[in-house]
Structure formats: structure tokens, C-alpha cells
C-alpha atoms as a PDB file:
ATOM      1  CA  UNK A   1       0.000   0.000   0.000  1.00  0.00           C
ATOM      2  CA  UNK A   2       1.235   3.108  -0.844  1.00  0.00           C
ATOM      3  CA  UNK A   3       2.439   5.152   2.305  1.00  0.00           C
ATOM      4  CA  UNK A   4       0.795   8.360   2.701  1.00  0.00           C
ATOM      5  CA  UNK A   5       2.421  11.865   3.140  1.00  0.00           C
ATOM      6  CA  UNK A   6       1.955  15.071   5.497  1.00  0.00           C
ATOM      7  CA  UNK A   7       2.843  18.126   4.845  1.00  0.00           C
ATOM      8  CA  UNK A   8       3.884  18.688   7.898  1.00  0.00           C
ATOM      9  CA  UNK A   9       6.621  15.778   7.490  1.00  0.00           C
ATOM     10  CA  UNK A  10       8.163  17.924   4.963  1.00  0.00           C
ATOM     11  CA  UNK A  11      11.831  19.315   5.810  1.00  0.00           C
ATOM     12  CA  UNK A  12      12.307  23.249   5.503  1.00  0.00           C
ATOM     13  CA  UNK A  13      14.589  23.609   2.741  1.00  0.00           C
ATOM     14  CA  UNK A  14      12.378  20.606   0.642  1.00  0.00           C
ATOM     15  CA  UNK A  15       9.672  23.513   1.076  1.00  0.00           C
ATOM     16  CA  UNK A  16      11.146  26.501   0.399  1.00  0.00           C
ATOM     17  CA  UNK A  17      12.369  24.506  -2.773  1.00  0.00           C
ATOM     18  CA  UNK A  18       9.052  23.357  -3.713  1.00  0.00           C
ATOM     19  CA  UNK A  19       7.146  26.767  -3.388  1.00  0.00           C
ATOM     20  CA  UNK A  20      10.000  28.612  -4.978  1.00  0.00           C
ATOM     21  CA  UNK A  21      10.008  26.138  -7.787  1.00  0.00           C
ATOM     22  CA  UNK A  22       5.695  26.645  -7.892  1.00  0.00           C
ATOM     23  CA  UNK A  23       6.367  30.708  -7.266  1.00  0.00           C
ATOM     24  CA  UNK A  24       8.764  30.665 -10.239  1.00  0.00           C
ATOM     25  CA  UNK A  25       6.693  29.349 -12.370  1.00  0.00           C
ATOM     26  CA  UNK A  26       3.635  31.241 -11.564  1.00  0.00           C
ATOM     27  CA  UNK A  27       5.211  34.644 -12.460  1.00  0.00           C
ATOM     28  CA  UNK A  28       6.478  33.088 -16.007  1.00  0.00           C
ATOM     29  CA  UNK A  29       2.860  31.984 -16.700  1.00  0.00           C
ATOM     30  CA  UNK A  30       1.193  35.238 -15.469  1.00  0.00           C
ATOM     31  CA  UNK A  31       4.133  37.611 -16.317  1.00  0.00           C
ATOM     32  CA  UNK A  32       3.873  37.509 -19.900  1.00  0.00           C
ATOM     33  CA  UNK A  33      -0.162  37.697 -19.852  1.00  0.00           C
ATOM     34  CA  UNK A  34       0.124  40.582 -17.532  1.00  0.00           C
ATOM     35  CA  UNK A  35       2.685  42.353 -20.287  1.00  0.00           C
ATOM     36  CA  UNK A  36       0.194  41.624 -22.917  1.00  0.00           C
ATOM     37  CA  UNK A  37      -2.791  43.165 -21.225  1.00  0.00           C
ATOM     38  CA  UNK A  38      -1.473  46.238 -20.208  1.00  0.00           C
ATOM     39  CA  UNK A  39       0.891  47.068 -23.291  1.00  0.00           C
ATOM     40  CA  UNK A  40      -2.603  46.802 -24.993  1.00  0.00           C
ATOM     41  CA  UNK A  41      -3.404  49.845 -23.403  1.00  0.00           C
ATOM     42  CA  UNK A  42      -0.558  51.617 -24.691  1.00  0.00           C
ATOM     43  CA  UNK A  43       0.113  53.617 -28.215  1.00  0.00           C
ATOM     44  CA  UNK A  44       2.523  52.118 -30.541  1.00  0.00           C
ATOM     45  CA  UNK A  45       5.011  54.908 -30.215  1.00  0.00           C
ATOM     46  CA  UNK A  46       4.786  54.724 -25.526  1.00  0.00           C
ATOM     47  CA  UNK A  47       5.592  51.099 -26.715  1.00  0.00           C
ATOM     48  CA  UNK A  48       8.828  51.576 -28.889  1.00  0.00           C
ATOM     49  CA  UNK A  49      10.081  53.941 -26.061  1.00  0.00           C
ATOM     50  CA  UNK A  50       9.355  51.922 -22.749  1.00  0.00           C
ATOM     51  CA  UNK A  51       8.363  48.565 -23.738  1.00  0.00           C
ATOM     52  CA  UNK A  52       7.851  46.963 -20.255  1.00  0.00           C
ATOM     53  CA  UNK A  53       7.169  50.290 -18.459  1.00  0.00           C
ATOM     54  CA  UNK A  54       3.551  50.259 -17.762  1.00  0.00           C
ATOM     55  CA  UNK A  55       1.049  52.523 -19.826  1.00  0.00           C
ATOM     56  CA  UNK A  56       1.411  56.343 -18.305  1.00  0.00           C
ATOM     57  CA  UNK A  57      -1.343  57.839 -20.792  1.00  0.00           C
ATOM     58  CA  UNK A  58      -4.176  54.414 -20.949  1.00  0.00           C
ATOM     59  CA  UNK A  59      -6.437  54.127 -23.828  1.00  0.00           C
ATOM     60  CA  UNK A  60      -8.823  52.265 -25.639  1.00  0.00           C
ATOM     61  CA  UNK A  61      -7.804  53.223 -29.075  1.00  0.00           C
ATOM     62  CA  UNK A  62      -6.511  50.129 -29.832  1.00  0.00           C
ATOM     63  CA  UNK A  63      -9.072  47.919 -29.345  1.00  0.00           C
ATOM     64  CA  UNK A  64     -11.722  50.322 -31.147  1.00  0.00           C
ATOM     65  CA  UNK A  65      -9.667  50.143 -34.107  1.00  0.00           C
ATOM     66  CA  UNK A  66      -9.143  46.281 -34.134  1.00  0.00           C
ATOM     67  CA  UNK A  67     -13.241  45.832 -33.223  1.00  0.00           C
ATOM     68  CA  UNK A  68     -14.030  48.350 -35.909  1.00  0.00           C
ATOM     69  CA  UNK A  69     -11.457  47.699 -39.092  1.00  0.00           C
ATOM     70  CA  UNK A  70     -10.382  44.205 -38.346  1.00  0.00           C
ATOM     71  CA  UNK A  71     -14.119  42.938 -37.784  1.00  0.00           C
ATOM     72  CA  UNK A  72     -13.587  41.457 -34.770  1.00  0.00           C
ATOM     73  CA  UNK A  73     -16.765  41.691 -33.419  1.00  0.00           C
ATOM     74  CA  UNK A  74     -18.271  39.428 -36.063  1.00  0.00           C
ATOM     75  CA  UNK A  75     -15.344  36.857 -35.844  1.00  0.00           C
ATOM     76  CA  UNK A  76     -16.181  36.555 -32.040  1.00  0.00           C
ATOM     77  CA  UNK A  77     -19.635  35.496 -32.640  1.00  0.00           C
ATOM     78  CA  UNK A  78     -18.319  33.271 -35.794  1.00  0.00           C
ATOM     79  CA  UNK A  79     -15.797  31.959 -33.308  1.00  0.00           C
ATOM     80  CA  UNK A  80     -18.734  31.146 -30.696  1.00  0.00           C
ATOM     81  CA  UNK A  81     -20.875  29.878 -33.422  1.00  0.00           C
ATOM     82  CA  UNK A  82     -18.500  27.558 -34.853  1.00  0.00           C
ATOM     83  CA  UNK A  83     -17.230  26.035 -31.455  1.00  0.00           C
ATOM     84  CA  UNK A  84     -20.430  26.091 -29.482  1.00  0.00           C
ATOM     85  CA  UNK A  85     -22.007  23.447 -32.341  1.00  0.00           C
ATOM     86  CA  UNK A  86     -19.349  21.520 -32.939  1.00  0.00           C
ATOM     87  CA  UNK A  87     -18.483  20.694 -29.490  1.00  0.00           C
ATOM     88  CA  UNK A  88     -21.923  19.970 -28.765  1.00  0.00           C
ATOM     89  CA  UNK A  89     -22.129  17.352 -31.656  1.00  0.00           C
ATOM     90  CA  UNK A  90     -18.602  16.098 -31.225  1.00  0.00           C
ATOM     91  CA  UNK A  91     -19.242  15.311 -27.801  1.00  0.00           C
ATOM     92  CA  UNK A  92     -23.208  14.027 -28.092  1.00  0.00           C
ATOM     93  CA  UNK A  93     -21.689  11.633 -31.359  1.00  0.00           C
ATOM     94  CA  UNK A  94     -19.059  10.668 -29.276  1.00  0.00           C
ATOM     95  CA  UNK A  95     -20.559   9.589 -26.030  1.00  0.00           C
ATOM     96  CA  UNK A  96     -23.300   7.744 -28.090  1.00  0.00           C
ATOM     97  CA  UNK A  97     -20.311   6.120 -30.493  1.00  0.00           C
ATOM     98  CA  UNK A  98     -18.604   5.062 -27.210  1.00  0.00           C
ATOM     99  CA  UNK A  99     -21.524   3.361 -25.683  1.00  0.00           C
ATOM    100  CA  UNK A 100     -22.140   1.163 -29.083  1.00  0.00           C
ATOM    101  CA  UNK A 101     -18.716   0.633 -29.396  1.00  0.00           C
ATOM    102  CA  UNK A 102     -18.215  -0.724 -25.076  1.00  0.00           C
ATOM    103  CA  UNK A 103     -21.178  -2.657 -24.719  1.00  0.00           C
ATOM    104  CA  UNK A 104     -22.538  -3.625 -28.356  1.00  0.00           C
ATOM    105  CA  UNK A 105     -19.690  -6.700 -28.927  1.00  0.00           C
ATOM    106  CA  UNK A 106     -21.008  -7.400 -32.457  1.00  0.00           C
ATOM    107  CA  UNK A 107     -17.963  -8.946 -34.996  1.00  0.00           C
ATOM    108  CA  UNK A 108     -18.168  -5.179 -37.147  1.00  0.00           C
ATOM    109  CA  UNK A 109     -17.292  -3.452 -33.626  1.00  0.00           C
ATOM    110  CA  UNK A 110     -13.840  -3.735 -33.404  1.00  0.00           C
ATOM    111  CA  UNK A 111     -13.311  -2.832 -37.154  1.00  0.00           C
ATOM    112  CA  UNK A 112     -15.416   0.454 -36.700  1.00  0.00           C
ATOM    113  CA  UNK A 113     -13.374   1.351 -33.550  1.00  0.00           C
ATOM    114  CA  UNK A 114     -10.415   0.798 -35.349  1.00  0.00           C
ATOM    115  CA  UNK A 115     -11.248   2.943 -38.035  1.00  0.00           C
ATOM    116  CA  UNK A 116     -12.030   5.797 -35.386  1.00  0.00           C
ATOM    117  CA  UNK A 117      -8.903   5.465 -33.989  1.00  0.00           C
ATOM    118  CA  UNK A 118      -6.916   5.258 -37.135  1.00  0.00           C
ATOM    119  CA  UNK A 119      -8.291   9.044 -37.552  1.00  0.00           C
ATOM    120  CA  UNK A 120      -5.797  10.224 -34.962  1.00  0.00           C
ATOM    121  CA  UNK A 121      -3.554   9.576 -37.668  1.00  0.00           C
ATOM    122  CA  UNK A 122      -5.279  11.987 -39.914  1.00  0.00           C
ATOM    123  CA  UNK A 123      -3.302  15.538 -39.402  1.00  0.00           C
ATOM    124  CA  UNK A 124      -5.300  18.335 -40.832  1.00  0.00           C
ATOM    125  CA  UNK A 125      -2.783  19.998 -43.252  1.00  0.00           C
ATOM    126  CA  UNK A 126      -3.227  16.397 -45.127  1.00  0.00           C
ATOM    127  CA  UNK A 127      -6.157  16.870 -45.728  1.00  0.00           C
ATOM    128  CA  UNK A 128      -6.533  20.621 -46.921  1.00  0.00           C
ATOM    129  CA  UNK A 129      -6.709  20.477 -50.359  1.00  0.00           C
ATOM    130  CA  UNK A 130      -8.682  17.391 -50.627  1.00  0.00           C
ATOM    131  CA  UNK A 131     -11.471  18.934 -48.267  1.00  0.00           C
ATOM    132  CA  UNK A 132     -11.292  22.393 -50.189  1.00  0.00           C
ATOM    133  CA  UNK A 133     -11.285  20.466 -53.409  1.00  0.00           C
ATOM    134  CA  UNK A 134     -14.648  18.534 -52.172  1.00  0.00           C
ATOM    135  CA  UNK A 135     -16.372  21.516 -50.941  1.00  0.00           C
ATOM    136  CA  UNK A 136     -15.891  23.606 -53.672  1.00  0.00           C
ATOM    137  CA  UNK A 137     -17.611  20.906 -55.980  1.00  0.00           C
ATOM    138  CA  UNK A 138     -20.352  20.367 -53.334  1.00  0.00           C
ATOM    139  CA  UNK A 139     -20.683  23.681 -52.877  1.00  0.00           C
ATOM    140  CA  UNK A 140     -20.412  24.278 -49.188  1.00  0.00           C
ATOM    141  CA  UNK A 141     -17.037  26.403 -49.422  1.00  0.00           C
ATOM    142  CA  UNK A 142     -17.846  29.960 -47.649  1.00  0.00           C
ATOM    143  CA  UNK A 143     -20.458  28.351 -45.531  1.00  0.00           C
ATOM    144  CA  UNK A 144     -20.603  28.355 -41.586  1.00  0.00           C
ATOM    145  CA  UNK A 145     -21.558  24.181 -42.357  1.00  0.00           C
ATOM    146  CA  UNK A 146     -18.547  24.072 -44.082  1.00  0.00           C
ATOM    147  CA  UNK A 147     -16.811  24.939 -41.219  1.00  0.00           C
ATOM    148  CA  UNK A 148     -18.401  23.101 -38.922  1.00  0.00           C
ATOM    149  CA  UNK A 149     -18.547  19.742 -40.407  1.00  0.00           C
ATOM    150  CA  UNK A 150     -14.742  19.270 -40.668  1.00  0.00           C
ATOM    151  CA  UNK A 151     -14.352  20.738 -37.010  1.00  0.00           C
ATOM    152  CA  UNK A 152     -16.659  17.829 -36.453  1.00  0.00           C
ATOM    153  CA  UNK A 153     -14.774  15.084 -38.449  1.00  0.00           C
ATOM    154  CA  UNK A 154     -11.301  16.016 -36.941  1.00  0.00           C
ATOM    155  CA  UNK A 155     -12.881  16.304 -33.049  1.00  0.00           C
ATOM    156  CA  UNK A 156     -14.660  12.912 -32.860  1.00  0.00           C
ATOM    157  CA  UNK A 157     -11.818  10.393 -33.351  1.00  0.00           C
ATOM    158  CA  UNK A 158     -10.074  11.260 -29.952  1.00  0.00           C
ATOM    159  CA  UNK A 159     -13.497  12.158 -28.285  1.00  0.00           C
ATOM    160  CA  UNK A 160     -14.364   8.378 -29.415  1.00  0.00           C
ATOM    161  CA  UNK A 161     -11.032   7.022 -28.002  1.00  0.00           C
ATOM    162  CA  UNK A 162     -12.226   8.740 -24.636  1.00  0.00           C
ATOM    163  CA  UNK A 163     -15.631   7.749 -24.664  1.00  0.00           C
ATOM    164  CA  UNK A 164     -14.989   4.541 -25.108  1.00  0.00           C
ATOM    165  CA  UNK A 165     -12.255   4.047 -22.921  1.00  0.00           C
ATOM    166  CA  UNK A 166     -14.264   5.119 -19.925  1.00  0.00           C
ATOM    167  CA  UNK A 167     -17.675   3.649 -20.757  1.00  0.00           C
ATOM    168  CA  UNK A 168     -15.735  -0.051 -20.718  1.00  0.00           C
ATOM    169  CA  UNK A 169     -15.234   0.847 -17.425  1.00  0.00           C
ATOM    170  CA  UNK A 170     -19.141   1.334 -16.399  1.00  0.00           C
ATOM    171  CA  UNK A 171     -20.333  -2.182 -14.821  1.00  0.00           C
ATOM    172  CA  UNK A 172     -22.299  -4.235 -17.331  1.00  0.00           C
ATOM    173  CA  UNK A 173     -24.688  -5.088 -14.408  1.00  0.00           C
ATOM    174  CA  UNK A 174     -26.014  -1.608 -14.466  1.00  0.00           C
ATOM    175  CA  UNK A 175     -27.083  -1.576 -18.507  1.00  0.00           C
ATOM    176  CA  UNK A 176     -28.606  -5.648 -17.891  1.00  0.00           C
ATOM    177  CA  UNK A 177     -30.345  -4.403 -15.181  1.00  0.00           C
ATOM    178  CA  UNK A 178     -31.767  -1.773 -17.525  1.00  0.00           C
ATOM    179  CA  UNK A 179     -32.480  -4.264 -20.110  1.00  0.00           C
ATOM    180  CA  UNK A 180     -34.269  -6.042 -17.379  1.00  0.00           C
ATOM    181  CA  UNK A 181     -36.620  -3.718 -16.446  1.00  0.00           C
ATOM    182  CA  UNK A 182     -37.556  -3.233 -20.330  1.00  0.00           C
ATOM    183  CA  UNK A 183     -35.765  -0.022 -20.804  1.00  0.00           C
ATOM    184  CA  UNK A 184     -34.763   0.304 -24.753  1.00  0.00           C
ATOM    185  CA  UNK A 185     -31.155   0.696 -25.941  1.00  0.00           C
ATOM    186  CA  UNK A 186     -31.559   4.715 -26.253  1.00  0.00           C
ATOM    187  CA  UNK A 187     -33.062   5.081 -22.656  1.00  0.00           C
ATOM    188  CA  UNK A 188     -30.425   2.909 -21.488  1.00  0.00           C
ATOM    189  CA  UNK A 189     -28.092   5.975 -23.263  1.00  0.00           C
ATOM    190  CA  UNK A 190     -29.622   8.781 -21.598  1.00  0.00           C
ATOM    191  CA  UNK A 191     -30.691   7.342 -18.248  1.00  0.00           C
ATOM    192  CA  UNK A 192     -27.401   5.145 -17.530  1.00  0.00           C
ATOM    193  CA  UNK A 193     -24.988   6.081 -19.537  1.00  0.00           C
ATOM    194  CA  UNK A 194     -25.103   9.346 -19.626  1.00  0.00           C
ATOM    195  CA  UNK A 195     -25.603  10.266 -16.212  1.00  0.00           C
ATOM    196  CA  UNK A 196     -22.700   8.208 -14.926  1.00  0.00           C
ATOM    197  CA  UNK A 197     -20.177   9.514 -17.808  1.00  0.00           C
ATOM    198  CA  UNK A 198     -19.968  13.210 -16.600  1.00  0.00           C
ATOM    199  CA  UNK A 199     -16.147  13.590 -16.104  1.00  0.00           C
ATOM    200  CA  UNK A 200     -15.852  12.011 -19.757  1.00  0.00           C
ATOM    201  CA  UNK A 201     -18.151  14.392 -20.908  1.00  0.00           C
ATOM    202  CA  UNK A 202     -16.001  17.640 -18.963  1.00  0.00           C
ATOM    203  CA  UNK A 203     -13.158  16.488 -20.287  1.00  0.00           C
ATOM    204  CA  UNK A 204     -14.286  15.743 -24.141  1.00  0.00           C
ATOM    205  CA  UNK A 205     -15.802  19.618 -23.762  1.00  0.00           C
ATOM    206  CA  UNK A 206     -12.853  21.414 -22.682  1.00  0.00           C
ATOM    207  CA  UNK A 207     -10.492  19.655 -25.361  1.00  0.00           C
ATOM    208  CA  UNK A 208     -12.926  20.001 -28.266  1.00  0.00           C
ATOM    209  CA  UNK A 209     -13.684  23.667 -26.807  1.00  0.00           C
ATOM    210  CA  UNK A 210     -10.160  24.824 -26.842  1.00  0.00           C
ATOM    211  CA  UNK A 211      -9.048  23.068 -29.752  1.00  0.00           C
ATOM    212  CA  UNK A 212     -12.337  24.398 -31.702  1.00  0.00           C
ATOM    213  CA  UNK A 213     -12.098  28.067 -30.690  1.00  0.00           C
ATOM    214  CA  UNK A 214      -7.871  28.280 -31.369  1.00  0.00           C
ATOM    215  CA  UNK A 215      -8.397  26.492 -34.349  1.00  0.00           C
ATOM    216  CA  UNK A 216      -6.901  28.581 -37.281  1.00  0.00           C
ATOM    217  CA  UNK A 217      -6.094  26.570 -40.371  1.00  0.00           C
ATOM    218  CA  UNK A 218      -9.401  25.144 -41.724  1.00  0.00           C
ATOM    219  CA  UNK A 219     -11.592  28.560 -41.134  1.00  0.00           C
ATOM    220  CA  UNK A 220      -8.305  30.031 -43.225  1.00  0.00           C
ATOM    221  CA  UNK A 221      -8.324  27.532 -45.951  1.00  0.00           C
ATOM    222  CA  UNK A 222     -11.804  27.091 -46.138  1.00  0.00           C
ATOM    223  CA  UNK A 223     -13.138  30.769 -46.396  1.00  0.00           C
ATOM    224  CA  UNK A 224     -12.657  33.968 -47.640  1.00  0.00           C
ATOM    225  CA  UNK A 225     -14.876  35.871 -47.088  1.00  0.00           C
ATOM    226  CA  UNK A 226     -14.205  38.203 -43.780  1.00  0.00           C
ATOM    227  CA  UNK A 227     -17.595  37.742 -42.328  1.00  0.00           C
ATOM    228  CA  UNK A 228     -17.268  33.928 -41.856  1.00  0.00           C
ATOM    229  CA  UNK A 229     -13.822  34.052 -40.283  1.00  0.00           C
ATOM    230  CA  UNK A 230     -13.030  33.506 -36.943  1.00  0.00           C
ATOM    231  CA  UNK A 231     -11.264  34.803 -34.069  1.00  0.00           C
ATOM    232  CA  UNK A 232      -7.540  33.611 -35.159  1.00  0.00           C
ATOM    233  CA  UNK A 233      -8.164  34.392 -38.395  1.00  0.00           C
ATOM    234  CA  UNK A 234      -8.758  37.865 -37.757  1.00  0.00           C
ATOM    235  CA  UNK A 235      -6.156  38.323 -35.462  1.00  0.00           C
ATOM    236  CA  UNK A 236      -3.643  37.144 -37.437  1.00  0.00           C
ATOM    237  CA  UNK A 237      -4.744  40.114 -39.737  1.00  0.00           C
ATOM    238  CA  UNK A 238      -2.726  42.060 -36.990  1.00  0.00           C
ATOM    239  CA  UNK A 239      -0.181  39.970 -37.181  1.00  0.00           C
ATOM    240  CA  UNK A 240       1.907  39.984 -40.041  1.00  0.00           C
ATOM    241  CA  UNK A 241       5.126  41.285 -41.161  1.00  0.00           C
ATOM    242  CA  UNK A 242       3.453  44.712 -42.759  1.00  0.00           C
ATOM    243  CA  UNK A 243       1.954  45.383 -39.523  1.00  0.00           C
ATOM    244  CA  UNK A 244       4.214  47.083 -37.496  1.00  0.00           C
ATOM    245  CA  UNK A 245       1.997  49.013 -34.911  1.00  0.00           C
ATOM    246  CA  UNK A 246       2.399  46.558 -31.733  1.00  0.00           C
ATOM    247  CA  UNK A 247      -0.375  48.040 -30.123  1.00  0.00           C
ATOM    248  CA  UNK A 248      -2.961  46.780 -32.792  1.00  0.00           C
ATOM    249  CA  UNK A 249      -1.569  43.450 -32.240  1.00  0.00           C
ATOM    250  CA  UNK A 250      -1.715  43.167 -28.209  1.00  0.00           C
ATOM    251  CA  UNK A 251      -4.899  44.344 -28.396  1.00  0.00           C
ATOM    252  CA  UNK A 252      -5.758  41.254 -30.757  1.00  0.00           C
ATOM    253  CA  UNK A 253      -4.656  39.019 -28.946  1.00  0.00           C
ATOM    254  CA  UNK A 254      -6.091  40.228 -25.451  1.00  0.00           C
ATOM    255  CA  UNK A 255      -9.457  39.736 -26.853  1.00  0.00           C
ATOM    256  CA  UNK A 256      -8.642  37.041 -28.220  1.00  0.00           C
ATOM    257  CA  UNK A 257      -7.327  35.281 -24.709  1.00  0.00           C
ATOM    258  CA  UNK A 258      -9.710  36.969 -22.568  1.00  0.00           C
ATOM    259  CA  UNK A 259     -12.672  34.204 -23.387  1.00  0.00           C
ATOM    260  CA  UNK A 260      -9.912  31.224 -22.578  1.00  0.00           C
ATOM    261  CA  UNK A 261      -9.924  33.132 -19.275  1.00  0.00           C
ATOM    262  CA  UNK A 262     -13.276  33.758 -18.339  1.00  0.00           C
ATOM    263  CA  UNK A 263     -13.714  29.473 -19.498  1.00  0.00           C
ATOM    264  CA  UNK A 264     -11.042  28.112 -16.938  1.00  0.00           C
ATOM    265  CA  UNK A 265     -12.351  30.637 -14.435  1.00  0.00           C
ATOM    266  CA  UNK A 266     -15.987  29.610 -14.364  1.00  0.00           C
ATOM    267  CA  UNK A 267     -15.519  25.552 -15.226  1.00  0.00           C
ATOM    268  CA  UNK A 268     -12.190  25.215 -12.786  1.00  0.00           C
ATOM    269  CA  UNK A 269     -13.622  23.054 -10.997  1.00  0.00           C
ATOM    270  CA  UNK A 270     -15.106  21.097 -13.719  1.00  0.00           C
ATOM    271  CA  UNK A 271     -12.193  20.869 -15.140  1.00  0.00           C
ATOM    272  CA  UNK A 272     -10.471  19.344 -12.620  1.00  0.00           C
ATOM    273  CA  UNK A 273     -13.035  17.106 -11.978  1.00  0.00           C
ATOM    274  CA  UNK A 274     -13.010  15.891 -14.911  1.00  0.00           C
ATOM    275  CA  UNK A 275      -9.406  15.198 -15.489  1.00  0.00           C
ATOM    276  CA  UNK A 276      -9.577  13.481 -12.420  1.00  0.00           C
ATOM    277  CA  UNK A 277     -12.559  11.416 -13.118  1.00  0.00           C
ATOM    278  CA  UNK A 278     -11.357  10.337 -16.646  1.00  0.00           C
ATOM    279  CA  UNK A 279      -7.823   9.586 -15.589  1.00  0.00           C
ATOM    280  CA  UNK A 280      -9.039   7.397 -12.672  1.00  0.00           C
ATOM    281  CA  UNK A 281     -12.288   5.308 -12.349  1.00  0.00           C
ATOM    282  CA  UNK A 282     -13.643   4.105  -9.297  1.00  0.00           C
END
């Protein structure tokens, strides 16, 4: 049995190493974020002079140039759109998927899973011109579905891999007993399954949320026209090499890190639930 440890048992010097170690790396985590914010604030010529120094004249010119000329505002809501349905359907397909895949043991099961899993292989910039090459003939190209669908396709092989892996792990008495008491295959989904797969289903949320909302290549590839970009996208407008006004660019980026923020802060604790919960089952 593993022996158990009090931090109290812990020598002096092993603590002041520890919390200097934890102390060091908070300020190079929260240092550079807290650089980025308030440069932001500042004009591009307060920023050549005293790039660190922190902003002796504030203003909000920045950001009501990137929200007015770089469309920003309309990217946000593209951004929300875009991850907000795909991460629903990536994780609804996923968890359902998962359950026919752990307790359906039919002799097509394990070649279906398979294929799932092969998709982790599938990188994205493979696929580019293929997918661009297929929408454009189907007509979907400079659509908010063609956007979405792919974001679905890439997000539900590892959301699979997760769902299934945990689901194994739910008793098979629970589901017979279901079965038992005539419940049908889909209420067995939403009235065991489901209920009992909750850090699976925190955990398949925040990695298709953040992988959705900083995704940058396929919304790039994929459209053109500004009012179906997203968030990158139009930050990277700010961002390249004829763009020399810093200001423009922190300011970009600030809005665009500020909803990544607000997420961790108000689903913390889910999220650490849910790590927990998938990595270890009880």
C-alpha cells in the first residue's frame, strides 16, 4: 500500500524549494499575460520607447480600431458559433459512439473502432486540399456548415477514443439491469450512460472547446470571405510582417485570450473534476 504523506513531514529547505520552484513558475505563466494586457493599453510609439514600463497615458484606441477595421466583433460570434455546435455534436456523437462501441460486442465493432482510432492519424494539413477540393464541388465552401462539419470530423476520433475508454469501465450489471426492467437501448443511453459519464463528458468539452475556438487553419483555408472568419483568423490580420503598430496586435490578442480566461475561471472546478474522473475510475 502506498504510504501516505503530510505536509507537515516535509523538511524546511524541501519547502522553500518546492514553493519557490511553484512561485517561479507562476510569475512566467502570469508575467507575460500581464505584459500583454497592459501594453494593450498603450500607443505604438509609448511602446517603442518603454516597452515593459507600464502605460502612463491608458487608452482604448486600440481595441476600437481592431473591433471596428479588423471585424472582430463578427469573428467573435463566428468563433462562438463555430465552437459552441461543434463541441456539442462532437461530444453528443461521441458519447453515443462510445456506448455502441463498449457494450454492443457485435464482430463489425472492433473494425469500426479501429477505423475511429486510425483518424488520430489523420493531421489536418493532409487533408486541406482534398477537403477544399470537395467543398468547392459540393458547394459548401464559404459556408458556416462548411466549417463546422470538418471541425466535427477532426474532433470525434479522440473524443471516441475517450468515450470509449471510460464507458468499458461502467459495470455491465447496471445496462442488464436496464435491459431487465424493459428499458430500450436509447433510454439505457440517456438514463445510464449518460448520467454516470460526466467527467468524460467535462473532459471531451474542454479539449474540443479549446481546440475548436484556437483552431486557425481550416476557417483560413476554407473561407474567404471576412464575415465567416473567426477569431484567429482575424487576429492574425494584426499579425503579419506589414503590420508594425504593436499596439494593434496586443490588443488582438487580449481579446482574443480573454474568453480562454473567463472558461477556466468559471468551469475550474469542472475541469479538474473531470481530469480526475477520466484519468481514474472508481
Amino acid at each position: 500500500m502506498a504510504k501516505e504523506y503530510n505536509i507537515g513531514q516535509i523538511s524546511l529547505p524541501a519547502k522553500i524549494i518546492a514553493y519557490t520552484v511553484m512561485i517561479t513558475f507562476t510569475v512566467l505563466t502570469i508575467g507575460p499575460l500581464c505584459w500583454l494586457f497592459y501594453s494593450s493599453f498603450k500607443l505604438n510609439a509609448e511602446i517603442a520607447r518603454s516597452p515593459i514600463g507600464l502605460p502612463k497615458d491608458p487608452t482604448f484606441q486600440n481595441f476600437s480600431i481592431v473591433w471596428r477595421e479588423g471585424r472582430i466583433g463578427i469573428a467573435f460570434v463566428n468563433s462562438i458559433i463555430y465552437t459552441g455546435v461543434a463541441t456539442t455534436f462532437i461530444v453528443v456523437l461521441a458519447l453515443a459512439t462510445g456506448y455502441a462501441f463498449a457494450k454492443f460486442n457485435y464482430r463489425i465493432t472492433g473494425f469500426f473502432y479501429m477505423f475511429f482510432v486510425l483518424g488520430l492519424l489523420v493531421v489536418v494539413h493532409s487533408a486541406l486540399v482534398p477537403l477544399f477540393v470537395m467543398e468547392t464541388k459540393l458547394n459548401i465552401d464559404n459556408t458556416r456548415f462548411g466549417v463546422i462539419l470538418p471541425y466535427i470530423a477532426f474532433g470525434l476520433p479522440f473524443a471516441v477514443y475517450l468515450a470509449t475508454s471510460y464507458i468499458k469501465g461502467i459495470p455491465n450489471a447496471l445496462v442488464e439491469a436496464a435491459i431487465i426492467d424493459g428499458a430500450s437501448y436509447l433510454d439505457i443511453f440517456w438514463h445510464v450512460i449518460l448520467p454516470v459519464s460526466r467527467p468524460i463528458v467535462t473532459t471531451m468539452t474542454i479539449f474540443a472547446f479549446l481546440a475548436n475556438w484556437n483552431e486557425f487553419v481550416l476557417v483560413f483555408t476554407l473561407t474567404s470571405k471576412t464575415v465567416l472568419q473567426s477569431l484567429p483568423v482575424r487576429i492574425n490580420a494584426f499579425a503579419g510582417g506589414m503590420i508594425t503598430d504593436y499596439g494593434l496586435r496586443f490588443a488582438s490578442l487580449s481579446i482574443g485570450i480573454v474568453p480562454i480566461i473567463f472558461f477556466y475561471l468559471i468551469f475550474r472546478r469542472q475541469i479538474a473534476k473531470g481530469f480526475a474522473g477520466a484519468a481514474v475510475k472508481e
